[in-house]
PDB file of N, CA and C in Angstrom:
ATOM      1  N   UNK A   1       0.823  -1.186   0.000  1.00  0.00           N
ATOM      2  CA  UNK A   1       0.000   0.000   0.000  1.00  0.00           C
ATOM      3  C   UNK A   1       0.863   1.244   0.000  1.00  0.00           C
ATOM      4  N   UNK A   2       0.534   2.429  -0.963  1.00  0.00           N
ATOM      5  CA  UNK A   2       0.753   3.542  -0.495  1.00  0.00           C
ATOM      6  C   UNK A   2       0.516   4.543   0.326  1.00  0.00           C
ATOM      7  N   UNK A   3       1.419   5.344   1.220  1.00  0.00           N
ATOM      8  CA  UNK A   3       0.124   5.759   2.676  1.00  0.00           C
ATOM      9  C   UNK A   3       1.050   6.932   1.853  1.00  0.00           C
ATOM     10  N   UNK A   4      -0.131   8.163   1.687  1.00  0.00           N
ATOM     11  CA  UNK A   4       0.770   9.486   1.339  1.00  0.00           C
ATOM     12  C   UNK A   4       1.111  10.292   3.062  1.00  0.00           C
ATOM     13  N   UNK A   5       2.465  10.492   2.779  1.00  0.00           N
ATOM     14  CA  UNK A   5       3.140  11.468   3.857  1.00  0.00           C
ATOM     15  C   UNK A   5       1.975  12.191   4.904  1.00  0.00           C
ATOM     16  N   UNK A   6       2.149  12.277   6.463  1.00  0.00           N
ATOM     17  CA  UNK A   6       0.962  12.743   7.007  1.00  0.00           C
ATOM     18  C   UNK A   6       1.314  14.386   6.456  1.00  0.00           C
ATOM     19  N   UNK A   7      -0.251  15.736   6.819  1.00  0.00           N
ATOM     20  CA  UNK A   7       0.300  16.657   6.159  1.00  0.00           C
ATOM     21  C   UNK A   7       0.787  18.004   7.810  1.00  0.00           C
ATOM     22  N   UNK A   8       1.568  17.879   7.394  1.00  0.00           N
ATOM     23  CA  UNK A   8       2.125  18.729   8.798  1.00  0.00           C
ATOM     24  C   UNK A   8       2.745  20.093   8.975  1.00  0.00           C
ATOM     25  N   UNK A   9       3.023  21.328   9.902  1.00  0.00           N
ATOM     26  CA  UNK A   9       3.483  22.462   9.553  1.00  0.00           C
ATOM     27  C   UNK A   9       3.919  22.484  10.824  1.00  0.00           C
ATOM     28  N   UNK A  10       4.867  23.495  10.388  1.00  0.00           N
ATOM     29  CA  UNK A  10       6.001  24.811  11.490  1.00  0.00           C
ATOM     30  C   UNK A  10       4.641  25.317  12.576  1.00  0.00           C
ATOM     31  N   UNK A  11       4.896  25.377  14.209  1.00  0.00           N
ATOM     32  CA  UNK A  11       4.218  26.467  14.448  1.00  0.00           C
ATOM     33  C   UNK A  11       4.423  27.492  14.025  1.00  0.00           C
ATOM     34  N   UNK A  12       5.087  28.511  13.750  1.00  0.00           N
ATOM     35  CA  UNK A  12       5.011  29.862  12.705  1.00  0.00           C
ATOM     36  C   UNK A  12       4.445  30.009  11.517  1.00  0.00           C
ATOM     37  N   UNK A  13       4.030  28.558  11.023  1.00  0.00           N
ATOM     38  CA  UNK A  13       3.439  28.975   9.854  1.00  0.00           C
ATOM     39  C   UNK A  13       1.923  28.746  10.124  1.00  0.00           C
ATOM     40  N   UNK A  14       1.232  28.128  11.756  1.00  0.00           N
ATOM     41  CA  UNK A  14      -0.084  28.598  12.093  1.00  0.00           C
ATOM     42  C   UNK A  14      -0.435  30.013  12.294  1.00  0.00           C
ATOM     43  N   UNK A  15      -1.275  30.869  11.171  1.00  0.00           N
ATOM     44  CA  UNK A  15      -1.688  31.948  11.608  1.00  0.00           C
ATOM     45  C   UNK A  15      -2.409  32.519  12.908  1.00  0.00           C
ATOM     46  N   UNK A  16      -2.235  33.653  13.199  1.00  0.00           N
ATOM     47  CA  UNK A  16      -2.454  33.774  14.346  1.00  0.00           C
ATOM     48  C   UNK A  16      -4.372  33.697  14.959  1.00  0.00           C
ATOM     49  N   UNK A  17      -5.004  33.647  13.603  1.00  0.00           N
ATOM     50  CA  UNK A  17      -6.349  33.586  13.395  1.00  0.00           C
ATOM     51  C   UNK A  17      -6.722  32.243  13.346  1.00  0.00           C
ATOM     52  N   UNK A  18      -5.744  31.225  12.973  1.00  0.00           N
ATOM     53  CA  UNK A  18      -5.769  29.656  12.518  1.00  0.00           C
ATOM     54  C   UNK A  18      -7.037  29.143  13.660  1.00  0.00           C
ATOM     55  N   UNK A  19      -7.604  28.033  13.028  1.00  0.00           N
ATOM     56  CA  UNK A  19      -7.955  27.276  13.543  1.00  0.00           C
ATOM     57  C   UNK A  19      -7.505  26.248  14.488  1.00  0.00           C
ATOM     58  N   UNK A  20      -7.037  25.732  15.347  1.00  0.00           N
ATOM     59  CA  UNK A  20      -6.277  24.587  16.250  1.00  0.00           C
ATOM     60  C   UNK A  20      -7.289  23.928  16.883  1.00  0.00           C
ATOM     61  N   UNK A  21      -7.190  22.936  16.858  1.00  0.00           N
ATOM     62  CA  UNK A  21      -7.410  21.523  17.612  1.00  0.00           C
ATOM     63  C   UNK A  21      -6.610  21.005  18.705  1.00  0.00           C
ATOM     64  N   UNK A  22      -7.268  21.131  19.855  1.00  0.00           N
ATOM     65  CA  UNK A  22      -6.149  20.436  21.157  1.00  0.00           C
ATOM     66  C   UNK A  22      -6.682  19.169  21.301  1.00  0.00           C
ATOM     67  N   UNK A  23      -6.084  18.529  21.445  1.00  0.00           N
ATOM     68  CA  UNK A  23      -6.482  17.001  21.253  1.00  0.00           C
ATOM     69  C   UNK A  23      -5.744  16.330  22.734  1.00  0.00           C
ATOM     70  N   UNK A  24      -5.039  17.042  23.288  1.00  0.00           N
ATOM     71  CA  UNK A  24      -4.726  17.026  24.933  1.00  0.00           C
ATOM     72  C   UNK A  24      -5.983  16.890  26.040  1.00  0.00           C
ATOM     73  N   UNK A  25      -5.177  15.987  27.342  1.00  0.00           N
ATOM     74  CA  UNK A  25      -6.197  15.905  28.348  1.00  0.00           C
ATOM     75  C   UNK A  25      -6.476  16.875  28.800  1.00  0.00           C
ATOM     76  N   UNK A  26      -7.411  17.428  29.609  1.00  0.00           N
ATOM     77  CA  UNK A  26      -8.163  18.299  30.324  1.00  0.00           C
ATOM     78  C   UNK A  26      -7.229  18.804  31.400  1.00  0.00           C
ATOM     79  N   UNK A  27      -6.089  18.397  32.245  1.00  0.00           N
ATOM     80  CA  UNK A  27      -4.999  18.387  33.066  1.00  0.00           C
ATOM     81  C   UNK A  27      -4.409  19.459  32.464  1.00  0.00           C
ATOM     82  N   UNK A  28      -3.607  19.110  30.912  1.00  0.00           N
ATOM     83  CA  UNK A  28      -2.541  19.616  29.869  1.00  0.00           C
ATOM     84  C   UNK A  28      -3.650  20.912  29.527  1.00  0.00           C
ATOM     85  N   UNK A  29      -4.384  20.556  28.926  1.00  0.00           N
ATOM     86  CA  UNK A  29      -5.144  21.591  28.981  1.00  0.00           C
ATOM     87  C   UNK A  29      -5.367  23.241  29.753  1.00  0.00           C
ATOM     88  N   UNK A  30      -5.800  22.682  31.042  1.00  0.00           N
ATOM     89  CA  UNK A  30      -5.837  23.708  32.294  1.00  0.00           C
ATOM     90  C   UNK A  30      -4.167  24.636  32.486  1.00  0.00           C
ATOM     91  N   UNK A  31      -3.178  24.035  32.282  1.00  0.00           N
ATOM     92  CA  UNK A  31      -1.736  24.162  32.211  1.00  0.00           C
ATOM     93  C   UNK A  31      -1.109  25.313  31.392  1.00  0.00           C
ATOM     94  N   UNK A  32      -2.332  25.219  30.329  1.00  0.00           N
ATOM     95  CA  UNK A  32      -2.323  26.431  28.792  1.00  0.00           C
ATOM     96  C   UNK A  32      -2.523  26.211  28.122  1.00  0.00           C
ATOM     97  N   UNK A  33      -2.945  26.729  27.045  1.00  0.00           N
ATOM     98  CA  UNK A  33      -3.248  26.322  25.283  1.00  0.00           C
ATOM     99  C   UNK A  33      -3.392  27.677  24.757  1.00  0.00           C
ATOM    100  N   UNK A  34      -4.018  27.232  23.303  1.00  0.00           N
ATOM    101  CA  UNK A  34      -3.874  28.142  22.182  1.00  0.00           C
ATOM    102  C   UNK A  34      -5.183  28.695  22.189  1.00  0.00           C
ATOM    103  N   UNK A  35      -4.866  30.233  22.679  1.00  0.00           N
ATOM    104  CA  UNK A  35      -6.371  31.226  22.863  1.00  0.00           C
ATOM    105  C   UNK A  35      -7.403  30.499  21.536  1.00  0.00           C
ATOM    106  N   UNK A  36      -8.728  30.376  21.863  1.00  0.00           N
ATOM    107  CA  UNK A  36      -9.345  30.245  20.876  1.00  0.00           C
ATOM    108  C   UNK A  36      -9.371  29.279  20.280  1.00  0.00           C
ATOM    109  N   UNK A  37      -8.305  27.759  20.326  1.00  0.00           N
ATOM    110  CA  UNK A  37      -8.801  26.432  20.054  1.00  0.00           C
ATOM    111  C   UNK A  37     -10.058  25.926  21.083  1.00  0.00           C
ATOM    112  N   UNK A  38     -10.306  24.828  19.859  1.00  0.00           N
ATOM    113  CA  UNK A  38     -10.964  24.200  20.335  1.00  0.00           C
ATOM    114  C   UNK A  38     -10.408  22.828  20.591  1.00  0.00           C
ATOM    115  N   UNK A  39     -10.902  22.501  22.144  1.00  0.00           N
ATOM    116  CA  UNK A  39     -10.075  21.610  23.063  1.00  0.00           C
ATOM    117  C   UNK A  39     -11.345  19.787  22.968  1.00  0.00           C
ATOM    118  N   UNK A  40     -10.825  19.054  22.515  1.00  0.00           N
ATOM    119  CA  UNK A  40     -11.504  17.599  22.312  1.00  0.00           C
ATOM    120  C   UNK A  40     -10.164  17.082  22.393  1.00  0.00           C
ATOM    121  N   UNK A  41     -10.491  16.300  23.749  1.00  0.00           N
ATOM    122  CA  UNK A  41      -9.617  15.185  24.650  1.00  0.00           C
ATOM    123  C   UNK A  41      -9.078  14.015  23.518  1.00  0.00           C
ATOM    124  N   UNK A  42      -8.213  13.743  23.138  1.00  0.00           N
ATOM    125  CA  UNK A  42      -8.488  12.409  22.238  1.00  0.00           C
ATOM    126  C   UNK A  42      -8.749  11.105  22.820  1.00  0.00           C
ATOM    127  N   UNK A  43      -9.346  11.562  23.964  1.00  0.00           N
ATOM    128  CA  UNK A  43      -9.850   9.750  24.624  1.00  0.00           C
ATOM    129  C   UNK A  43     -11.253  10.098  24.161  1.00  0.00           C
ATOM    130  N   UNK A  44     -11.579  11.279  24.046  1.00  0.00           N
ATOM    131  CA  UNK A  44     -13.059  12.050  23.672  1.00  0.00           C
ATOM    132  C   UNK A  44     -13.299  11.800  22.319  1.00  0.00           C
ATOM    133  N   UNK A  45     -12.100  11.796  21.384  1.00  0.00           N
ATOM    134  CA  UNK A  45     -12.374  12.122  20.009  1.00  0.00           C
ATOM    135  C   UNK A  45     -13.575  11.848  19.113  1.00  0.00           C
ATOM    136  N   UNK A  46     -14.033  10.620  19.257  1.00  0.00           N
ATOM    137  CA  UNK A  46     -14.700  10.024  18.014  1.00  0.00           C
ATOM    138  C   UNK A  46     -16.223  10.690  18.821  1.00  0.00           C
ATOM    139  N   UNK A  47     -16.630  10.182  20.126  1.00  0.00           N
ATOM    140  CA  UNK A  47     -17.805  10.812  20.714  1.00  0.00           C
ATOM    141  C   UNK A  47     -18.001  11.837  20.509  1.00  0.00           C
ATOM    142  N   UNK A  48     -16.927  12.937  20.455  1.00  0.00           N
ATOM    143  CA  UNK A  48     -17.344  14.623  20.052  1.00  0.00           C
ATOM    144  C   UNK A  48     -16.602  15.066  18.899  1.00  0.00           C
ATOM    145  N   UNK A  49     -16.883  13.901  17.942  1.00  0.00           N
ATOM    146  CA  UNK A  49     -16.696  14.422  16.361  1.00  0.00           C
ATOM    147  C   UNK A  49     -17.333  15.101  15.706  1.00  0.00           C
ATOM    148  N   UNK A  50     -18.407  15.344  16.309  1.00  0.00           N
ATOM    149  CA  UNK A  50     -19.801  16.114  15.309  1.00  0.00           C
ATOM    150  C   UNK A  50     -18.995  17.794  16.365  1.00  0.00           C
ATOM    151  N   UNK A  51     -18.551  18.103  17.159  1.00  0.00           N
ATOM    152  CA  UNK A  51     -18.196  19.631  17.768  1.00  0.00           C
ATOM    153  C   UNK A  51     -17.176  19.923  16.583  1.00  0.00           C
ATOM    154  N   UNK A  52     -16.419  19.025  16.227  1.00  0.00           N
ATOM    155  CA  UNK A  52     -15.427  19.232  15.163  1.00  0.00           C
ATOM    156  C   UNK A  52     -15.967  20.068  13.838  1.00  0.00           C
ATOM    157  N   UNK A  53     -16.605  19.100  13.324  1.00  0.00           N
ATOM    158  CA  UNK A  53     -17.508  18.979  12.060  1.00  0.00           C
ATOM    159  C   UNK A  53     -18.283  20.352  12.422  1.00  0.00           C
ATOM    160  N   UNK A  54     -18.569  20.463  13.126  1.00  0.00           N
ATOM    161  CA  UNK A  54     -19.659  21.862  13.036  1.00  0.00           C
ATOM    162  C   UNK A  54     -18.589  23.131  13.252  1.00  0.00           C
ATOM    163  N   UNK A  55     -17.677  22.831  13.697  1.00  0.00           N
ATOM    164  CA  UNK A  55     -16.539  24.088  14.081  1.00  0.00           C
ATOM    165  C   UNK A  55     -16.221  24.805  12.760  1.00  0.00           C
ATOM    166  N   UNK A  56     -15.633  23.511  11.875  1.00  0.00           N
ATOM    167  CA  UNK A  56     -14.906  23.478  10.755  1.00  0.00           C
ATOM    168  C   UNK A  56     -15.626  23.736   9.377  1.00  0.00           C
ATOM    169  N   UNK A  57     -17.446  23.765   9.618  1.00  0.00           N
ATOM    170  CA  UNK A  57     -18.293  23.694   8.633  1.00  0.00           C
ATOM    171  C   UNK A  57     -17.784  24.680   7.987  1.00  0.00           C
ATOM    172  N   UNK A  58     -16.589  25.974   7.445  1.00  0.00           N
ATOM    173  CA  UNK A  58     -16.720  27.010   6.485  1.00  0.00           C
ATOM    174  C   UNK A  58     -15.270  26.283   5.971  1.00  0.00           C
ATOM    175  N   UNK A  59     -14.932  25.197   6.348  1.00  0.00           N
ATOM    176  CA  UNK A  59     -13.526  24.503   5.383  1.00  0.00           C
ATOM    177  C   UNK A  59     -12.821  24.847   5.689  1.00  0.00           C
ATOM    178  N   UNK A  60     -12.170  25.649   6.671  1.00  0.00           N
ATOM    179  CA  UNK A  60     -10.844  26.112   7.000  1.00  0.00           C
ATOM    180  C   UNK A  60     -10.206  24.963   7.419  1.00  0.00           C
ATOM    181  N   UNK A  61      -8.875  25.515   7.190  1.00  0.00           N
ATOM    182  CA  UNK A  61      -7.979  24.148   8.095  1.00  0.00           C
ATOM    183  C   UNK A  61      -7.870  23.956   9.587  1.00  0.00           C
ATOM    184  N   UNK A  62      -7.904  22.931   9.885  1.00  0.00           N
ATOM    185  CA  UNK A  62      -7.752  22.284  10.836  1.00  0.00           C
ATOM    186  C   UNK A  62      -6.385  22.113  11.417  1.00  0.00           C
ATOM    187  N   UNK A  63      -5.552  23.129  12.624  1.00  0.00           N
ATOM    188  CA  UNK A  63      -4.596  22.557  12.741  1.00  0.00           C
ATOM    189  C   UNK A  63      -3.882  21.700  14.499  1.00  0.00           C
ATOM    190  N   UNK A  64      -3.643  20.138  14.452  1.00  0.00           N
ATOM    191  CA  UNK A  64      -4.353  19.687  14.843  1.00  0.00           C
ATOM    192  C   UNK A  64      -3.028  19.564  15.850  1.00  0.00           C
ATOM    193  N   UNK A  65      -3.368  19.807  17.595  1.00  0.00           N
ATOM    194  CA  UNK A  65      -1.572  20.207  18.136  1.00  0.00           C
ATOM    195  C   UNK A  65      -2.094  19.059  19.762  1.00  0.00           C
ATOM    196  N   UNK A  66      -1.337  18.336  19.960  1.00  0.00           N
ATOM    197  CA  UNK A  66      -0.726  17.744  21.377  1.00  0.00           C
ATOM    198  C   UNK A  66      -0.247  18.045  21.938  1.00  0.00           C
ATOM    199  N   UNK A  67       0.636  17.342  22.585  1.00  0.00           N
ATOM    200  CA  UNK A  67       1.982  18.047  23.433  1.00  0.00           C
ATOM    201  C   UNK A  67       3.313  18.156  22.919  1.00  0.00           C
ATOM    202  N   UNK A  68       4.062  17.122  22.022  1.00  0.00           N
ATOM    203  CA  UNK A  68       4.957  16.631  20.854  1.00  0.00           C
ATOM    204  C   UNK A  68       4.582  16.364  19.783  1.00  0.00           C
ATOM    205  N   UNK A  69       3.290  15.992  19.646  1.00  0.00           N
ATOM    206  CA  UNK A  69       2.953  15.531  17.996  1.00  0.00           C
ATOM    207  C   UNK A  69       2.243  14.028  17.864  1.00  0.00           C
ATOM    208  N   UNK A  70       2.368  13.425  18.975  1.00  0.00           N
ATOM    209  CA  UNK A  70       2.119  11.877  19.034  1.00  0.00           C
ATOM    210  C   UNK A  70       0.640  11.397  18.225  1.00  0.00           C
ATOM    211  N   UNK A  71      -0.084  12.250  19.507  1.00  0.00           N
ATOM    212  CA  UNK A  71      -1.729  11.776  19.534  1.00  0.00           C
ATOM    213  C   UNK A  71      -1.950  12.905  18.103  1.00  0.00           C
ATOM    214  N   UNK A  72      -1.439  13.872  18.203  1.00  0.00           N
ATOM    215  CA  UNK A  72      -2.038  14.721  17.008  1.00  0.00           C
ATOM    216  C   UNK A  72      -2.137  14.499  15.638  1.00  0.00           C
ATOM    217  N   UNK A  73      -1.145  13.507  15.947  1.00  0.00           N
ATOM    218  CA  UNK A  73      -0.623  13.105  14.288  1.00  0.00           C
ATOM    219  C   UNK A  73      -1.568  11.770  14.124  1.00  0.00           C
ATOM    220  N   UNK A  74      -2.026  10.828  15.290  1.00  0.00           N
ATOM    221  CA  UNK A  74      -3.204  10.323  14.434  1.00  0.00           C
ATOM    222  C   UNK A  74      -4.384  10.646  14.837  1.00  0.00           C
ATOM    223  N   UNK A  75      -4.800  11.965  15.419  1.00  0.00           N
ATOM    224  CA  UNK A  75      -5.889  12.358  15.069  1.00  0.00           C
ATOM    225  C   UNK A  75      -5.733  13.197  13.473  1.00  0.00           C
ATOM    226  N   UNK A  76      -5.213  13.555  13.609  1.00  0.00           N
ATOM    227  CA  UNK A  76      -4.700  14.195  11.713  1.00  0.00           C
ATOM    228  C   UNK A  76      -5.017  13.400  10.478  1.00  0.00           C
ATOM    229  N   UNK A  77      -4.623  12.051  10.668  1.00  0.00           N
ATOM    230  CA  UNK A  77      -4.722  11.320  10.026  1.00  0.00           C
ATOM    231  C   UNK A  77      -6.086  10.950   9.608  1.00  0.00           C
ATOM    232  N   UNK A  78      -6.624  10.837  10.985  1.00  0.00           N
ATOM    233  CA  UNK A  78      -8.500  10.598  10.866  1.00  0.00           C
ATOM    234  C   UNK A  78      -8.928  11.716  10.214  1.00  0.00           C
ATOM    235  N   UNK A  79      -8.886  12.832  10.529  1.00  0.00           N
ATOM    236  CA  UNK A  79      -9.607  13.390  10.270  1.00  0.00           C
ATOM    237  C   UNK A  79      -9.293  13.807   8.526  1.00  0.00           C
ATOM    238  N   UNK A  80      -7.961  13.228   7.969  1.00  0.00           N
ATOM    239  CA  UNK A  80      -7.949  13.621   6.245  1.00  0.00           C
ATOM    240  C   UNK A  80      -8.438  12.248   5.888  1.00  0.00           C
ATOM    241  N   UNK A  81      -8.584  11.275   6.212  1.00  0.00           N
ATOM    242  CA  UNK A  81      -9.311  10.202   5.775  1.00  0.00           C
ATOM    243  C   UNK A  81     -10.578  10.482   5.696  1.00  0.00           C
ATOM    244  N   UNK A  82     -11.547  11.432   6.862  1.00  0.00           N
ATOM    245  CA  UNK A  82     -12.996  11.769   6.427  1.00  0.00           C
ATOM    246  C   UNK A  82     -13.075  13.134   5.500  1.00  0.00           C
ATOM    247  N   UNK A  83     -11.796  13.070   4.832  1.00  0.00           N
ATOM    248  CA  UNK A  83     -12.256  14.596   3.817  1.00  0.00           C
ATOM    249  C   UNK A  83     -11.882  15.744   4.804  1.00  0.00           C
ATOM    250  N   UNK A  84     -11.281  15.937   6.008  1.00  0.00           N
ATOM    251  CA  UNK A  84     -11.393  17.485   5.975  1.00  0.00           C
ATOM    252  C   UNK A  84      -9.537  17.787   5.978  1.00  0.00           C
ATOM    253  N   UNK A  85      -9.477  19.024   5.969  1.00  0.00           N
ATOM    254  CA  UNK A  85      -8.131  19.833   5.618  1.00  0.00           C
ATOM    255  C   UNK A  85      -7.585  19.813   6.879  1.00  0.00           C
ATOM    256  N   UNK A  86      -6.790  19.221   7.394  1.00  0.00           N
ATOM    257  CA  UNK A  86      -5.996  18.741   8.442  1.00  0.00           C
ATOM    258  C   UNK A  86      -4.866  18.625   8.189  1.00  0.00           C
ATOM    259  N   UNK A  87      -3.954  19.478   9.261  1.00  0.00           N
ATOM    260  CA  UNK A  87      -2.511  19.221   9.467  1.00  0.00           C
ATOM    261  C   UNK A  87      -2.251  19.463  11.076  1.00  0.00           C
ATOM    262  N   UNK A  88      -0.960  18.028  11.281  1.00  0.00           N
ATOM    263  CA  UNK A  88      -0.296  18.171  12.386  1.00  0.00           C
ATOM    264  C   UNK A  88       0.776  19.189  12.840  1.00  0.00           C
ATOM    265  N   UNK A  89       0.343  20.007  13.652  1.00  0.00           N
ATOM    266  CA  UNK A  89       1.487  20.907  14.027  1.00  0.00           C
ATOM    267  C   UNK A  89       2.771  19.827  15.095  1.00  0.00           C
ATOM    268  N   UNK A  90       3.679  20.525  14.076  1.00  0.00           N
ATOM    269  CA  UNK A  90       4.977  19.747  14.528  1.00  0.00           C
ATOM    270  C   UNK A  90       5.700  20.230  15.788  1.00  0.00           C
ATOM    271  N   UNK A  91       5.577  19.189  16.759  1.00  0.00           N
ATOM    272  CA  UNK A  91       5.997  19.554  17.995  1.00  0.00           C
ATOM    273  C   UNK A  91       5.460  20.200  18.940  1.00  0.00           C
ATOM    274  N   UNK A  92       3.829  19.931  18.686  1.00  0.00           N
ATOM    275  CA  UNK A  92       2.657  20.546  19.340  1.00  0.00           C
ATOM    276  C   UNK A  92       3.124  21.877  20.521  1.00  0.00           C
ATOM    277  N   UNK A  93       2.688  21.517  21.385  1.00  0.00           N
ATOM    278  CA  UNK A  93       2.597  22.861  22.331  1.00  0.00           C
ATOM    279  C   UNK A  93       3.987  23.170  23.164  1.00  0.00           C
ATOM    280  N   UNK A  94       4.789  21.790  23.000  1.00  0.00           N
ATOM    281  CA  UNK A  94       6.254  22.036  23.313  1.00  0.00           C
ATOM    282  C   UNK A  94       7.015  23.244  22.330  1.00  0.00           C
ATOM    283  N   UNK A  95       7.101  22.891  20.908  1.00  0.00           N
ATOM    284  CA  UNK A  95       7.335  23.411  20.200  1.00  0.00           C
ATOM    285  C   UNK A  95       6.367  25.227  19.877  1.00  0.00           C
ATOM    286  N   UNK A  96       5.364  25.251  19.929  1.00  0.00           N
ATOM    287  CA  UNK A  96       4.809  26.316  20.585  1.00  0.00           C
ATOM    288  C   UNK A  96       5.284  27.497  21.434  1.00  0.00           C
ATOM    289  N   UNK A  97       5.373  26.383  22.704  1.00  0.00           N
ATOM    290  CA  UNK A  97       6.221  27.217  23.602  1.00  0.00           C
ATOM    291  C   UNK A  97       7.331  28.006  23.472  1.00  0.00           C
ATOM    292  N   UNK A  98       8.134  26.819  22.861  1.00  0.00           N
ATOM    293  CA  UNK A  98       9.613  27.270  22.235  1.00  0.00           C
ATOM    294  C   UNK A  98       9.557  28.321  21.330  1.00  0.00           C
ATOM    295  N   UNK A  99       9.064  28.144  20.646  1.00  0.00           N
ATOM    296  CA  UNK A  99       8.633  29.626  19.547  1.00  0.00           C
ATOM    297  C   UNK A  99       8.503  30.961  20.120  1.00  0.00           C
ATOM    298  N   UNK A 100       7.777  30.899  21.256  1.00  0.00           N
ATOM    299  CA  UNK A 100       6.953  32.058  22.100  1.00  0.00           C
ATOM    300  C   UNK A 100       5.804  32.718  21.536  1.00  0.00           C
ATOM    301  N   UNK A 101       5.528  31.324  20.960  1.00  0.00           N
ATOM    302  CA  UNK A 101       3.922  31.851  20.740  1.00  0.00           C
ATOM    303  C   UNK A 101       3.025  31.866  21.882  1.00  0.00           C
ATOM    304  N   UNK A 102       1.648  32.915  21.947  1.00  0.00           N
ATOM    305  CA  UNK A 102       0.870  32.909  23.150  1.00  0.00           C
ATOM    306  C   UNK A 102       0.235  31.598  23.677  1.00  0.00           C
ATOM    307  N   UNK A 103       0.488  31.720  24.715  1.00  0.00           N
ATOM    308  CA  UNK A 103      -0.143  30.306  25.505  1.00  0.00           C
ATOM    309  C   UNK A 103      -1.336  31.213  26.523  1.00  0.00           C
ATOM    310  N   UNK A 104      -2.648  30.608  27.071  1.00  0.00           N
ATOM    311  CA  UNK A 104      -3.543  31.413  27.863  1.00  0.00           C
ATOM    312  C   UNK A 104      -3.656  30.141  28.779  1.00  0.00           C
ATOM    313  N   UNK A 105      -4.526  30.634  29.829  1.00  0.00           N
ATOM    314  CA  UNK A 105      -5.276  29.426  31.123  1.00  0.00           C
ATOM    315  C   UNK A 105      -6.418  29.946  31.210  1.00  0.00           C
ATOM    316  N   UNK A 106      -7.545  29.865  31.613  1.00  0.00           N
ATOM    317  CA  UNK A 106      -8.727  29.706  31.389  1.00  0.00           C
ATOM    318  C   UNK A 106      -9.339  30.570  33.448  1.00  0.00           C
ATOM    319  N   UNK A 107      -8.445  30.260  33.679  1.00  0.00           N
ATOM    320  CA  UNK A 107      -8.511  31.001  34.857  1.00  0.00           C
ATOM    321  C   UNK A 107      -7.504  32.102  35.168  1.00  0.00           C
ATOM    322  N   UNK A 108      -6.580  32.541  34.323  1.00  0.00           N
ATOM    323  CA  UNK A 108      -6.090  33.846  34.511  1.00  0.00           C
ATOM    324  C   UNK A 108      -4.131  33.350  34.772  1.00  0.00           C
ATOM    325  N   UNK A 109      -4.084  32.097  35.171  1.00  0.00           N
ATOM    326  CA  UNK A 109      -2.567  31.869  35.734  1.00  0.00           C
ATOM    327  C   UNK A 109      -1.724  32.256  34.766  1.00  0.00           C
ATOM    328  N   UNK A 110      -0.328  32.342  35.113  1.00  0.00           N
ATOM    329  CA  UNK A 110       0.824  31.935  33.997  1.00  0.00           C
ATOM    330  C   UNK A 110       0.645  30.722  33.000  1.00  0.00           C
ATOM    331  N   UNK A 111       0.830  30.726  31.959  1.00  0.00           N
ATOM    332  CA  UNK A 111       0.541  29.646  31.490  1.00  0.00           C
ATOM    333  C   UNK A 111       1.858  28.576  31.382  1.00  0.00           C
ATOM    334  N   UNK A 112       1.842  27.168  30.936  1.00  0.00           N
ATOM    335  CA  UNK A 112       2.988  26.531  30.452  1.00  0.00           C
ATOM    336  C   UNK A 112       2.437  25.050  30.402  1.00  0.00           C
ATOM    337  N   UNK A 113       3.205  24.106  29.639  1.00  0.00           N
ATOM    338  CA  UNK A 113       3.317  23.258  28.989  1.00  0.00           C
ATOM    339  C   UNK A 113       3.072  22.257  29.982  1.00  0.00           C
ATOM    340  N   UNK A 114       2.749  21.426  30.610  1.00  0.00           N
ATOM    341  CA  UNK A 114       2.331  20.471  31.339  1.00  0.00           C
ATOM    342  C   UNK A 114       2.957  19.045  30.386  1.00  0.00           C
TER     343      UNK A 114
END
């Protein structure tokens, strides 16, 4: 079989408007993330696939971030197998960090990488 290459990007090349997918536990989560993703647990995934699907209804991309890339990269995978525009950000929220892109908490703390 041929499996084409998963499709993946630089955090710098997620716009700052981008769409993101946290696919991290609720723990990692609370710790920090990306203002304005939307956060589905991947033990959650398939049960709250339709929050996805309705997020994404105007086709934008999907860009889809963990903590390293692990879980993200096969939720990525699923989700270009059902047709939508999905890519794994490389080196999820570690790599993030490293960048110094904004990280938020949901209750006001410092944020960081859990």
């Amino acid at each position: 079989m041929n499996f084409a290459p998963l499709p993946s990007v630089d955090v710098a090349a997620v716009q700052s408007d981008g769409f993101v997918l946290d696919v991290r536990e609720d723990n990692e989560w609370a710790a920090g993330h990306v203002e304005g993703a939307l956060h589905i647990p991947m033990s959650d995934f398939v049960a709250r696939f339709g929050e996805l699907t309705e997020a994404a209804d105007d086709g934008r991309r999907v860009h889809v971030m963990c903590r390293v890339g692990g879980r993200s990269a096969q939720v990525t995978q699923y989700l270009v197998q059902q047709g939508i525009d999905a890519v794994n950000i490389d080196g999820g929220m570690l790599a993030w960090d490293g960048a110094g892109r904004p990280m938020v908490t949901d209750g006001g703390d410092p944020a960081f990488v859990l």
